[in-house]
N, C-alpha and C. Protein backbone atom coordinates (compact mmCIF):
# COMPACT_ATOMS: atom_id res chain seq x y z
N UNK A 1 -15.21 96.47 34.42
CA UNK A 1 -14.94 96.03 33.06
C UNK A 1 -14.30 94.64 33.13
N UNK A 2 -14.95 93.76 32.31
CA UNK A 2 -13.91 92.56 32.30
C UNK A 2 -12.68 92.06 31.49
N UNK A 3 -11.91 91.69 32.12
CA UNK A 3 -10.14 91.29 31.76
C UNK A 3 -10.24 91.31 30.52
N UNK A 4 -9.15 91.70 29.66
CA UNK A 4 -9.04 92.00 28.55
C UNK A 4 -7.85 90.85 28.06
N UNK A 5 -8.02 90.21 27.22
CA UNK A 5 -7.28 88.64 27.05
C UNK A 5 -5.29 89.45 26.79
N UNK A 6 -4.58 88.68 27.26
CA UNK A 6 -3.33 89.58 27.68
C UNK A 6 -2.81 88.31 26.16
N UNK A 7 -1.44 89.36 25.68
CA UNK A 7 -0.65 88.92 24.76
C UNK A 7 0.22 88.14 24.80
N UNK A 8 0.39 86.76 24.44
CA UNK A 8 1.92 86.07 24.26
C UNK A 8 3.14 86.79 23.74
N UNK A 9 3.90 86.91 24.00
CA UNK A 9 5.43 86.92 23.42
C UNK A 9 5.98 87.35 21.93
N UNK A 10 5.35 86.78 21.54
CA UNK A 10 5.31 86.24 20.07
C UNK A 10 4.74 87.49 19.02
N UNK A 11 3.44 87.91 19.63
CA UNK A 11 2.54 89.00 19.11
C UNK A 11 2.91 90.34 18.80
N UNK A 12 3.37 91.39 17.72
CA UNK A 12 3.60 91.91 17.94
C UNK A 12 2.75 93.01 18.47
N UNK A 13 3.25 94.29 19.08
CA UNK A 13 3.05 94.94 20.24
C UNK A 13 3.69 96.19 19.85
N UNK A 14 2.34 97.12 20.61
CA UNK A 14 2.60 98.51 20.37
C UNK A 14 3.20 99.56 21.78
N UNK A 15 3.47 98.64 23.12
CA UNK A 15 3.83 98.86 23.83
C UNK A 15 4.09 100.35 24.40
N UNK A 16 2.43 100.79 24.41
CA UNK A 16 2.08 101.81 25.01
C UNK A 16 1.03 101.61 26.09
N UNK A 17 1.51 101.98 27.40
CA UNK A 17 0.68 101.67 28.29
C UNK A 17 -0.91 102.95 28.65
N UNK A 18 -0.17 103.79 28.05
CA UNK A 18 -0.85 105.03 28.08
C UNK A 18 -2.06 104.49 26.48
N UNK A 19 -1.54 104.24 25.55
CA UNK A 19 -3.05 103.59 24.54
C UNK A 19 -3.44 102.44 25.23
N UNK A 20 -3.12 101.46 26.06
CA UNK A 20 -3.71 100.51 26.61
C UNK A 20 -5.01 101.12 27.51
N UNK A 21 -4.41 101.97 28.25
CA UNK A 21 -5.68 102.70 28.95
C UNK A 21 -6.55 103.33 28.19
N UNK A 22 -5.86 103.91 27.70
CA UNK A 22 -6.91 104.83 26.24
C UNK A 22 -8.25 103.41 25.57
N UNK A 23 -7.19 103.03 25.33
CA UNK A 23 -8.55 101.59 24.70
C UNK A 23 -9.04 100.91 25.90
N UNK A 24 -8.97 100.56 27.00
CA UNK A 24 -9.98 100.40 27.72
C UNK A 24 -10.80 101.02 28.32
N UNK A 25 -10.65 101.95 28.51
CA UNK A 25 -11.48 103.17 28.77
C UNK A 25 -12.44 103.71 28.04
N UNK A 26 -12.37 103.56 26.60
CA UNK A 26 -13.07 103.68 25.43
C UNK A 26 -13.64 102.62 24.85
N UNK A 27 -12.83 101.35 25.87
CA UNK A 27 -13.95 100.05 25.07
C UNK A 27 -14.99 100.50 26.35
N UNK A 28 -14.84 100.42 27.40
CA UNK A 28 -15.64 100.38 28.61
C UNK A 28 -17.01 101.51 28.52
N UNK A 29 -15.98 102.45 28.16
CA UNK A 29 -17.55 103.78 27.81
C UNK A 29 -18.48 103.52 26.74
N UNK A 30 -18.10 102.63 25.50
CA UNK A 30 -18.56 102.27 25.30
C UNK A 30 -19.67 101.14 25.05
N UNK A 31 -19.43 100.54 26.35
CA UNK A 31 -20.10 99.26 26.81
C UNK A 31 -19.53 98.16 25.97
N UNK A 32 -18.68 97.61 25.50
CA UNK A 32 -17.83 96.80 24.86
C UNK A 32 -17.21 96.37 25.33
N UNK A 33 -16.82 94.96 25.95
CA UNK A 33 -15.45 93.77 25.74
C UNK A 33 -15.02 92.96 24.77
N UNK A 34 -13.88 92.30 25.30
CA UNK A 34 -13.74 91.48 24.51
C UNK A 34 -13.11 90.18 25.34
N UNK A 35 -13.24 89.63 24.14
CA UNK A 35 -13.30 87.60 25.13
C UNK A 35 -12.52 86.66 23.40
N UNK A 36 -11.65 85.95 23.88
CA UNK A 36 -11.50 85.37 23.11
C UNK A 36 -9.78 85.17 23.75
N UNK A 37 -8.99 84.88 22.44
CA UNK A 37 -7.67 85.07 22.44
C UNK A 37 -7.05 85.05 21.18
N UNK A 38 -5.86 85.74 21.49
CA UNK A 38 -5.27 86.36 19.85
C UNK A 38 -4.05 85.38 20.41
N UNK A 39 -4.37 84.34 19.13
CA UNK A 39 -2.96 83.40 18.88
C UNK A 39 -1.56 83.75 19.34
N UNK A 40 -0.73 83.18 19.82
CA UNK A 40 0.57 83.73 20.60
C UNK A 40 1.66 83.21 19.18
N UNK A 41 1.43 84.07 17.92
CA UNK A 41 2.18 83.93 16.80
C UNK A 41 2.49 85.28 16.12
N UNK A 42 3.80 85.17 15.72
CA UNK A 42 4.19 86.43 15.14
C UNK A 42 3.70 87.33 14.07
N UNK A 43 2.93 85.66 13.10
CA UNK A 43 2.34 86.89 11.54
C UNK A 43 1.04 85.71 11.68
N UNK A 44 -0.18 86.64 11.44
CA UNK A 44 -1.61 86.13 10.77
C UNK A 44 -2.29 87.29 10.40
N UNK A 45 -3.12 86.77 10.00
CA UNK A 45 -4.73 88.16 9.11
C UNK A 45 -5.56 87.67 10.34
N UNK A 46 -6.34 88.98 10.28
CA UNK A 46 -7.50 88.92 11.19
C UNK A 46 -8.15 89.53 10.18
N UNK A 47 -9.79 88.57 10.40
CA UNK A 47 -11.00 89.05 9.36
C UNK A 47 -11.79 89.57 10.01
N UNK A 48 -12.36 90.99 10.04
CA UNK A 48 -13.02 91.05 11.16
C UNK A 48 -14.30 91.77 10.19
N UNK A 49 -15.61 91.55 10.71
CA UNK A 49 -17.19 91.26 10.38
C UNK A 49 -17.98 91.04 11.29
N UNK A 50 -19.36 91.69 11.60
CA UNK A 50 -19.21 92.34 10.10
C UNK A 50 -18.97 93.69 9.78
N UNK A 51 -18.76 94.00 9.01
CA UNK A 51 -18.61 95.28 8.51
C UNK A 51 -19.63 96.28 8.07
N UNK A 52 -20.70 96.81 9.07
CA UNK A 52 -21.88 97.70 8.45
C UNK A 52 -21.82 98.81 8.98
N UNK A 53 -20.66 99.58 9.67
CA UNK A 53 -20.93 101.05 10.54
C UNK A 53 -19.55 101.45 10.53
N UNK A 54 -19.82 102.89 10.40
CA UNK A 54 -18.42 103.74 10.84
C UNK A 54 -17.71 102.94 12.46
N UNK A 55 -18.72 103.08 12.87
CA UNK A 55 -18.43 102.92 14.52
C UNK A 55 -17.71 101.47 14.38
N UNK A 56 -17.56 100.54 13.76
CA UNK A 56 -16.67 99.49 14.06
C UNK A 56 -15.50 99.81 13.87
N UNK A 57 -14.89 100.85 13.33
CA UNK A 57 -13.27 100.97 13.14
C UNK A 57 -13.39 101.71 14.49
N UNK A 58 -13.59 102.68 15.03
CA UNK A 58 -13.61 103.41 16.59
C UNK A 58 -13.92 101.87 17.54
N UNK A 59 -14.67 100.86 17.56
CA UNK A 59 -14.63 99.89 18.50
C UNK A 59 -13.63 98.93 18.29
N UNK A 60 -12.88 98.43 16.80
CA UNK A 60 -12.12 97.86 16.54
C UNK A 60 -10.31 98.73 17.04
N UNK A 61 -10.07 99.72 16.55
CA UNK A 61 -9.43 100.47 17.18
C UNK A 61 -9.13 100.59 18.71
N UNK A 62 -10.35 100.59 19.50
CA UNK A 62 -10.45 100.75 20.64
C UNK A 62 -9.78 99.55 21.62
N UNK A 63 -10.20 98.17 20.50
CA UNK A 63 -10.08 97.12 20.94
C UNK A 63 -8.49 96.91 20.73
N UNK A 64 -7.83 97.07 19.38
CA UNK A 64 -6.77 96.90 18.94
C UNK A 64 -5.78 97.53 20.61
N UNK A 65 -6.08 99.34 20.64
CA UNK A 65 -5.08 99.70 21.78
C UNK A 65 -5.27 98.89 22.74
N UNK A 66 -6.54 98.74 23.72
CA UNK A 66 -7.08 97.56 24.80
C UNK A 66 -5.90 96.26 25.12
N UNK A 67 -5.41 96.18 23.80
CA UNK A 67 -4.99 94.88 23.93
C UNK A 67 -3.65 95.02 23.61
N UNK A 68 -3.23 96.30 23.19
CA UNK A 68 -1.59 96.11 23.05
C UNK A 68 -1.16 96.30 21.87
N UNK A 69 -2.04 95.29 20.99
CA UNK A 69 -1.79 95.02 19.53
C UNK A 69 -1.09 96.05 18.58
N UNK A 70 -0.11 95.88 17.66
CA UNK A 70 0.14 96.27 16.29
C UNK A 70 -0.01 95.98 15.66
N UNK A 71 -1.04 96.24 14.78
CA UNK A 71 -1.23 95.35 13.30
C UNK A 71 -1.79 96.93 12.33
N UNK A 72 -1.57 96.18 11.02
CA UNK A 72 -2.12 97.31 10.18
C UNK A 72 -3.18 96.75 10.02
N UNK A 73 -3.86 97.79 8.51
CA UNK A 73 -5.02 97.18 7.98
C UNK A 73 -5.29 97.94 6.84
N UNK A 74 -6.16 97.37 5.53
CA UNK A 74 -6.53 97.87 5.41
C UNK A 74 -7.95 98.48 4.74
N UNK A 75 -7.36 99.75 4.01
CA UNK A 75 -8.43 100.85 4.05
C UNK A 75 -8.97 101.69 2.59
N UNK A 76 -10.00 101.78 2.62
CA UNK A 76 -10.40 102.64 1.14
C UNK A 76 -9.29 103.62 0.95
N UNK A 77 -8.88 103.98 -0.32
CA UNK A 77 -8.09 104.82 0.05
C UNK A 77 -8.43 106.46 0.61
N UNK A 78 -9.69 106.78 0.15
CA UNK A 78 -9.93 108.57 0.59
C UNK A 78 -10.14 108.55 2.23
N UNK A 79 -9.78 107.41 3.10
CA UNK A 79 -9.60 107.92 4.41
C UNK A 79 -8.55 108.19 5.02
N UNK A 80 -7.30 108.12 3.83
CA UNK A 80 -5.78 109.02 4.05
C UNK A 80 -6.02 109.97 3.36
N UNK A 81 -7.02 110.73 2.92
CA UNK A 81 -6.74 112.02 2.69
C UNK A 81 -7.47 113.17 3.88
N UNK A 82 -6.92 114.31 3.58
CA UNK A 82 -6.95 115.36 4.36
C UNK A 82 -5.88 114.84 5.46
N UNK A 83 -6.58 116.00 6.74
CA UNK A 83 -5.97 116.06 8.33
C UNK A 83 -6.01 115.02 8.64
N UNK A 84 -7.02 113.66 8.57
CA UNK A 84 -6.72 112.40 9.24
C UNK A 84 -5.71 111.28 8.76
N UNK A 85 -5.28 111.72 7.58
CA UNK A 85 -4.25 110.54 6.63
C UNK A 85 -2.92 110.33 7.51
N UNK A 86 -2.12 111.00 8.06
CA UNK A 86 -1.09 110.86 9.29
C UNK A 86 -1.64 110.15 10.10
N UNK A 87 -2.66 110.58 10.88
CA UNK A 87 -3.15 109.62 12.24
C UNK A 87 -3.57 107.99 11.39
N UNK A 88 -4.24 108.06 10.23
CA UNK A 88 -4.60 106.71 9.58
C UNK A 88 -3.19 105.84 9.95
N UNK A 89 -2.37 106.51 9.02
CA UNK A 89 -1.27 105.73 8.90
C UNK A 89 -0.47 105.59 10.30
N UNK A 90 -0.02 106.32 11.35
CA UNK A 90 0.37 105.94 12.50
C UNK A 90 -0.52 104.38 12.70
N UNK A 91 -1.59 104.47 13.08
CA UNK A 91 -2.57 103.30 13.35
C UNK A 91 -2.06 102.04 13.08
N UNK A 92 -1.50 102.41 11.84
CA UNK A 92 -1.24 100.78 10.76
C UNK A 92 -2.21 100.89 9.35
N UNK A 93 -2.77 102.15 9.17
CA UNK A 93 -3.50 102.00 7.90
C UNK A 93 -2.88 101.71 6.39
N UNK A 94 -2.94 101.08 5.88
CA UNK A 94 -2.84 100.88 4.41
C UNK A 94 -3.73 101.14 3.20
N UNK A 95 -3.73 102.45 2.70
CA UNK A 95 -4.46 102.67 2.16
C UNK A 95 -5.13 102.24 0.47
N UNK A 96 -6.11 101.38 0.04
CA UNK A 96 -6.38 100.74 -1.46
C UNK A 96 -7.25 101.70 -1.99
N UNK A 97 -7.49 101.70 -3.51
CA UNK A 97 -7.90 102.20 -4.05
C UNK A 97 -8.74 100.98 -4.75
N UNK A 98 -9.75 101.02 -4.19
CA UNK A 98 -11.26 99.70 -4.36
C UNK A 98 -11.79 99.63 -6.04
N UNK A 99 -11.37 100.76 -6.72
CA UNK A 99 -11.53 100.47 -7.84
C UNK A 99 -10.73 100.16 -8.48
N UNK A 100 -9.55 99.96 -8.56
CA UNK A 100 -8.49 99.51 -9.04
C UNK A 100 -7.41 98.60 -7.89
N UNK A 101 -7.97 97.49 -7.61
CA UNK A 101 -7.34 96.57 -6.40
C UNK A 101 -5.90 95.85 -6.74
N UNK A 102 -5.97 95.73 -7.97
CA UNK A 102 -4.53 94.75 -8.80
C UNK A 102 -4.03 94.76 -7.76
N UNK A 103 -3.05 93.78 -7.71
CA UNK A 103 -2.07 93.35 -6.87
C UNK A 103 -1.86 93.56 -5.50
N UNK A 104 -3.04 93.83 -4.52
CA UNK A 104 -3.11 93.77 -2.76
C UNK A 104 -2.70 92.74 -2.14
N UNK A 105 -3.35 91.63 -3.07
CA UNK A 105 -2.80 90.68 -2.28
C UNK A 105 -1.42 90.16 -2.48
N UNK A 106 -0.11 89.96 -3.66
CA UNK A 106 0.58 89.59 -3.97
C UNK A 106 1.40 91.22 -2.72
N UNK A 107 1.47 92.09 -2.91
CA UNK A 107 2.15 93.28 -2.24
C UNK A 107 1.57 92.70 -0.68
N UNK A 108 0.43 92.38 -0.32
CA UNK A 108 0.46 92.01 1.17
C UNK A 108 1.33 90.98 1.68
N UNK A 109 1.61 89.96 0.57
CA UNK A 109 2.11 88.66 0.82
C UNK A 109 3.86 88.66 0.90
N UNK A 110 4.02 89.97 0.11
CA UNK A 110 5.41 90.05 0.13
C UNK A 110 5.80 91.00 1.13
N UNK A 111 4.66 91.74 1.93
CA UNK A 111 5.01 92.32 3.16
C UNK A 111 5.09 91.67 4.68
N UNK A 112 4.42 90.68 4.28
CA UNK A 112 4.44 89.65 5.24
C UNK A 112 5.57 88.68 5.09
N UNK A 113 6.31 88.24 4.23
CA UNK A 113 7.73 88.18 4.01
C UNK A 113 9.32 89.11 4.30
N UNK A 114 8.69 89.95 4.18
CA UNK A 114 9.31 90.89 4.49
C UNK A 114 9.80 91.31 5.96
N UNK A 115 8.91 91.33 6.72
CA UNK A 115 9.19 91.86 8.53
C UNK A 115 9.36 90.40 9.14
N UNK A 116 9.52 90.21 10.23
CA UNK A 116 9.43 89.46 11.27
C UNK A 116 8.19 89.10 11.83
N UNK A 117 7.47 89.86 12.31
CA UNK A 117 6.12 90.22 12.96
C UNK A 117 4.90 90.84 12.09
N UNK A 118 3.87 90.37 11.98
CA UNK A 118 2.82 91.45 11.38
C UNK A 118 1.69 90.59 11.46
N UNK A 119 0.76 91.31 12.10
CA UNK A 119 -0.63 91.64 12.08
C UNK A 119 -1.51 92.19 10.89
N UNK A 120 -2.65 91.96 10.33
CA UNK A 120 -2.96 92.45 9.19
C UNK A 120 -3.96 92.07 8.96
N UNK A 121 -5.14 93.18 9.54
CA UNK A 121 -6.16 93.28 9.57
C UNK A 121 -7.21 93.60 8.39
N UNK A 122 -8.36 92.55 8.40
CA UNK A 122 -9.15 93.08 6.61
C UNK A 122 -10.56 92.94 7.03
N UNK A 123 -11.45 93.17 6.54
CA UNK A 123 -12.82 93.68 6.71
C UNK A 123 -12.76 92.67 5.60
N UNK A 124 -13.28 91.26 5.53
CA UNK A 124 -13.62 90.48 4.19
C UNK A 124 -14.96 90.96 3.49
N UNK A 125 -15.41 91.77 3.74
CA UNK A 125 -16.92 92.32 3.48
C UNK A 125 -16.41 93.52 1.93
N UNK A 126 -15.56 94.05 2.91
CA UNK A 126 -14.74 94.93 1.14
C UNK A 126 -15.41 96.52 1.77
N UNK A 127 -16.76 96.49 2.79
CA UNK A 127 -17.41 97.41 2.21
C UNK A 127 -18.45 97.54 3.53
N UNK A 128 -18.83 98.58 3.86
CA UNK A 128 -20.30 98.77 4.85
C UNK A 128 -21.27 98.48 4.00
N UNK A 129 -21.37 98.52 3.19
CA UNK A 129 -22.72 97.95 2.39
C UNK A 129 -23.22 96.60 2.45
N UNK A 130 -23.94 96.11 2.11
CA UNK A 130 -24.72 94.83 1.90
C UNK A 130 -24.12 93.72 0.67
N UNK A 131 -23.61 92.80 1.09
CA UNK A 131 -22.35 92.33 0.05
C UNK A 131 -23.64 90.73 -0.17
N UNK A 132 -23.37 90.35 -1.08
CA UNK A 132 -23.70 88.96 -1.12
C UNK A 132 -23.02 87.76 -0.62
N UNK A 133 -21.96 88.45 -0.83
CA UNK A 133 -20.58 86.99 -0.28
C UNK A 133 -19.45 87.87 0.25
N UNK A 134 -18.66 87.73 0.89
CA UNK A 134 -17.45 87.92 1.49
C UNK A 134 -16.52 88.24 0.09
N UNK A 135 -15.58 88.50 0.00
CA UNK A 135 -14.35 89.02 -0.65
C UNK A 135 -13.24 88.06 -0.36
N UNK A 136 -13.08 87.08 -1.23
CA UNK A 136 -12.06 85.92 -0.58
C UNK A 136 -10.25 86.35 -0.41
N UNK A 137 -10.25 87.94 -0.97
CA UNK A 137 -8.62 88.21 -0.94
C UNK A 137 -8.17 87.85 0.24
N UNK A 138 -8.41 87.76 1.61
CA UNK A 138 -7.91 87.74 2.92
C UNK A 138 -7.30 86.28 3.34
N UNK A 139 -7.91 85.42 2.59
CA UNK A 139 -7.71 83.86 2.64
C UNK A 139 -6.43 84.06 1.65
N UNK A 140 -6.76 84.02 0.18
CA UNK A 140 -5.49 84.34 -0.30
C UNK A 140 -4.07 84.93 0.09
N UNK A 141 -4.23 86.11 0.66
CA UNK A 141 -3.28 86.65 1.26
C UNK A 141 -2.27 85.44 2.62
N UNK A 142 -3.29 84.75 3.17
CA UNK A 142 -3.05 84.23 4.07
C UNK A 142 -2.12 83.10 3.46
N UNK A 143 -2.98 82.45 2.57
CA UNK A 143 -2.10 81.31 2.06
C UNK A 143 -1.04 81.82 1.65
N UNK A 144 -0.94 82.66 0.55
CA UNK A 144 0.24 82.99 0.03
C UNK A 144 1.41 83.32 1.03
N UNK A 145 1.24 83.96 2.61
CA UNK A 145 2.23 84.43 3.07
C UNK A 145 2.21 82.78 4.21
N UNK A 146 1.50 81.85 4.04
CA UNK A 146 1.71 80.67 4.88
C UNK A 146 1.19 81.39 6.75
N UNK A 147 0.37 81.99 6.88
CA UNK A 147 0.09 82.07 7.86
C UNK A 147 -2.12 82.19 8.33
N UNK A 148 -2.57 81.70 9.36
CA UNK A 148 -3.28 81.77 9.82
C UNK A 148 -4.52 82.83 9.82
N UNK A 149 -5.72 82.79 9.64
CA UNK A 149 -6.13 83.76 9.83
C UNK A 149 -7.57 83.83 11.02
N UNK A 150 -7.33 84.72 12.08
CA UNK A 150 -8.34 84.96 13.29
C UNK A 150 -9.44 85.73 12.46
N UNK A 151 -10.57 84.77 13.04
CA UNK A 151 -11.81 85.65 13.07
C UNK A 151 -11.81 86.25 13.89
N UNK A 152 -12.43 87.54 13.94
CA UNK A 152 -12.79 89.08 14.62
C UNK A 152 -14.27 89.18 14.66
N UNK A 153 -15.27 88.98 15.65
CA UNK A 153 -16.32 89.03 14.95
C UNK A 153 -16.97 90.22 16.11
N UNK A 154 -17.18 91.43 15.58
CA UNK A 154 -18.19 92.76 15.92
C UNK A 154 -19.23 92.38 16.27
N UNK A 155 -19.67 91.81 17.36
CA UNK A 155 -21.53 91.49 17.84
C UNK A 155 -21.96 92.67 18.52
N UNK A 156 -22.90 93.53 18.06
CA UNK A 156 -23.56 94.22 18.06
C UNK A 156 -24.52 94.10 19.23
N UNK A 157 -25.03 93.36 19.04
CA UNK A 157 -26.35 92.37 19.41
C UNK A 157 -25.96 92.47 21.47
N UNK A 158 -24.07 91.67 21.60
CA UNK A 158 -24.04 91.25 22.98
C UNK A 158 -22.54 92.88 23.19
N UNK A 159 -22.46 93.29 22.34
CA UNK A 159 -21.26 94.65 22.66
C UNK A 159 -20.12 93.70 23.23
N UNK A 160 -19.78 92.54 22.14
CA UNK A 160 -18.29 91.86 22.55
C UNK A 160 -17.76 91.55 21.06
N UNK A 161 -16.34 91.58 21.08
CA UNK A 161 -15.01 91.73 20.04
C UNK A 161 -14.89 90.70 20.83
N UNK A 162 -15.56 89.19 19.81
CA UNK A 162 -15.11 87.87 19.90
C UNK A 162 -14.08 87.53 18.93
N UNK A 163 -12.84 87.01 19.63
CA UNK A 163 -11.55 86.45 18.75
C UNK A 163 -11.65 85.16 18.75
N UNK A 164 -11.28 84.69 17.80
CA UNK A 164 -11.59 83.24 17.65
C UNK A 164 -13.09 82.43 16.69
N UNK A 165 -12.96 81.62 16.08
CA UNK A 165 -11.72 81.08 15.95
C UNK A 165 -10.72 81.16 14.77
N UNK A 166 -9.40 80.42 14.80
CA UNK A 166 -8.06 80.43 13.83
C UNK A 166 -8.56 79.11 13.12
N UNK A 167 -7.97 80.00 11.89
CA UNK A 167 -8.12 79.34 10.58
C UNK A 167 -7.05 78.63 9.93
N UNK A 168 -6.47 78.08 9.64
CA UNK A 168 -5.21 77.88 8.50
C UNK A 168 -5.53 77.14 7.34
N UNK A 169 -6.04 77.98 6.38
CA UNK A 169 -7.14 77.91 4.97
C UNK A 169 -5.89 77.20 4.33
N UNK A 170 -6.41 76.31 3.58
CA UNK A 170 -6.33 75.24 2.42
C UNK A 170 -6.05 75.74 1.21
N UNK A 171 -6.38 74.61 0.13
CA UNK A 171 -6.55 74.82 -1.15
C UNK A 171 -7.86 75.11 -1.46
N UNK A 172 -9.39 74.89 -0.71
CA UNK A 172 -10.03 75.11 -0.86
C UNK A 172 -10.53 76.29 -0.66
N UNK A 173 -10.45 77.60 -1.03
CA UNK A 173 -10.94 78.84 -0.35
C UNK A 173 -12.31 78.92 -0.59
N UNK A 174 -12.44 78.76 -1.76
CA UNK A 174 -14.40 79.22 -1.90
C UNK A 174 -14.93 78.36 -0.80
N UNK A 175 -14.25 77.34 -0.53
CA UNK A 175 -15.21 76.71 0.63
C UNK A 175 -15.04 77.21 2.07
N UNK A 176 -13.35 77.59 2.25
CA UNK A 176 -13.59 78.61 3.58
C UNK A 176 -14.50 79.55 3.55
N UNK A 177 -13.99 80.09 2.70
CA UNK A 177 -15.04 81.27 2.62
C UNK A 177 -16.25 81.40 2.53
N UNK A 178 -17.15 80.42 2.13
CA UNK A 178 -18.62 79.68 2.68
C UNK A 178 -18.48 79.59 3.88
N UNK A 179 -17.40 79.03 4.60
CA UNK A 179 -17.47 78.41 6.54
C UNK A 179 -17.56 79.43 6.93
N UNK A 180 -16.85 80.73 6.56
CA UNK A 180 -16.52 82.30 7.64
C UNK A 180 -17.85 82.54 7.32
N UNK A 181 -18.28 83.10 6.13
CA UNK A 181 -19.49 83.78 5.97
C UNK A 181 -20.58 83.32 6.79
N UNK A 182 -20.69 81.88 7.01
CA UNK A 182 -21.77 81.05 7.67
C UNK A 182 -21.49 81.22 9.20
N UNK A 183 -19.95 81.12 9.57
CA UNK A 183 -19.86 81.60 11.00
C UNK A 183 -19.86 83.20 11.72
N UNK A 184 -20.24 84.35 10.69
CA UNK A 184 -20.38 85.91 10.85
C UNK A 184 -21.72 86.08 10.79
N UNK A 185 -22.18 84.63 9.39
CA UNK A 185 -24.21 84.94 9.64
C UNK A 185 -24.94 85.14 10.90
N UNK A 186 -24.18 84.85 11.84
CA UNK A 186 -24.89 84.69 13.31
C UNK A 186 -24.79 85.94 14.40
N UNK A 187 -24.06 86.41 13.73
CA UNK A 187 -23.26 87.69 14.18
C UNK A 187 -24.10 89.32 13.74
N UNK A 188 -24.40 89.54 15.19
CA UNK A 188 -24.89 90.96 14.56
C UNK A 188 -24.04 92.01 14.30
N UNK A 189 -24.51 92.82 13.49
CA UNK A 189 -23.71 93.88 13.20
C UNK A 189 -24.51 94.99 13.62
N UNK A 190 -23.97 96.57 13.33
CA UNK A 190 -24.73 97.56 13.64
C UNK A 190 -26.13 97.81 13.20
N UNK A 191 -25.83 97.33 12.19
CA UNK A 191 -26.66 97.69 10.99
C UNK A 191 -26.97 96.12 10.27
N UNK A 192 -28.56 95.86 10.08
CA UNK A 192 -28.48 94.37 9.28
C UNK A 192 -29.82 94.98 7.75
């Protein structure tokens, strides 16, 4: 299996050596690496896309332990219900309710004010379905809390969790958000 990009200082960390193995072992069986590097900074969003299969939260997951990482993310809300809503939330899940979104991003921005450290992971897609454009809340969020946001990009195509590259979005978002979408177009997903 090849080296799995190691964490700065800075990052926060779930400092389990026992899920470190767990996620490489499970990126590996699954024929998956990853290559890139996760910024050596305390708070950013990661956008990660694309978003067309169950199986990217099990490879994203996989990847997350692999590497150490703590970050939340989040999530429709009916995947905290039942028996899996505890394990969601251990993870870092945050659960939305997609039909009624009000205020995610202003509550993300003030959670990211809030801690020291945080990670905070979003699927800009909104959705496994077939989107026309990206969902620009993730840029927002970013600006508002003044921090960075890593592309995550799921290639299907080569079975690698490419990080990179970091963003630190503007005033212009509709136009980031044209650049990401145009830099994920290239990107296979499970499903096209």
């Amino acid at each position: 299996m090849s080296a799995i990009p190691a964490l700065g200082a800075e990052v926060p960390r779930r400092a389990s050596r026992a899920l470190v193995f767990f996620g490489r072992v499970l990126l590996g069986a699954l024929r998956w690496r990853v290559e890139g590097e996760i910024p050596n900074l305390p708070k950013f969003v990661i956008a990660v896309a694309p978003h067309t299969s169950n199986w990217d939260f099990v490879v994203g997951m996989a990847a997350m332990f692999a590497l150490d990482l703590r970050l939340t993310f989040i999530g429709k809300h009916t995947l905290f219900a039942g028996p899996l809503a505890p394990l969601m939330r251990w993870m870092g899940g945050i659960p939305v309710d997609r039909s009624s979104p009000h205020g995610v991003v202003g509550e993300s921005v003030r959670a990211f004010a809030d801690v020291e450290r945080r990670v905070l992971a979003i699927a800009p897609q909104g959705t496994r379905s077939p989107v026309a454009h990206f969902k620009s809340g993730f840029l927002h969020i970013a600006r508002g809390a003044s921090v960075p946001v890593l592309l995550a990009a799921l290639d299907y195509g080569t079975r690698i969790v490419r990080l990179g590259p970091l963003i630190h979005p503007g005033a212009d978002v509709e136009a980031e958000r044209a650049q990401i979408e145009e830099f994920f177009s290239k990107v296979r997903g499970r499903r096209r």
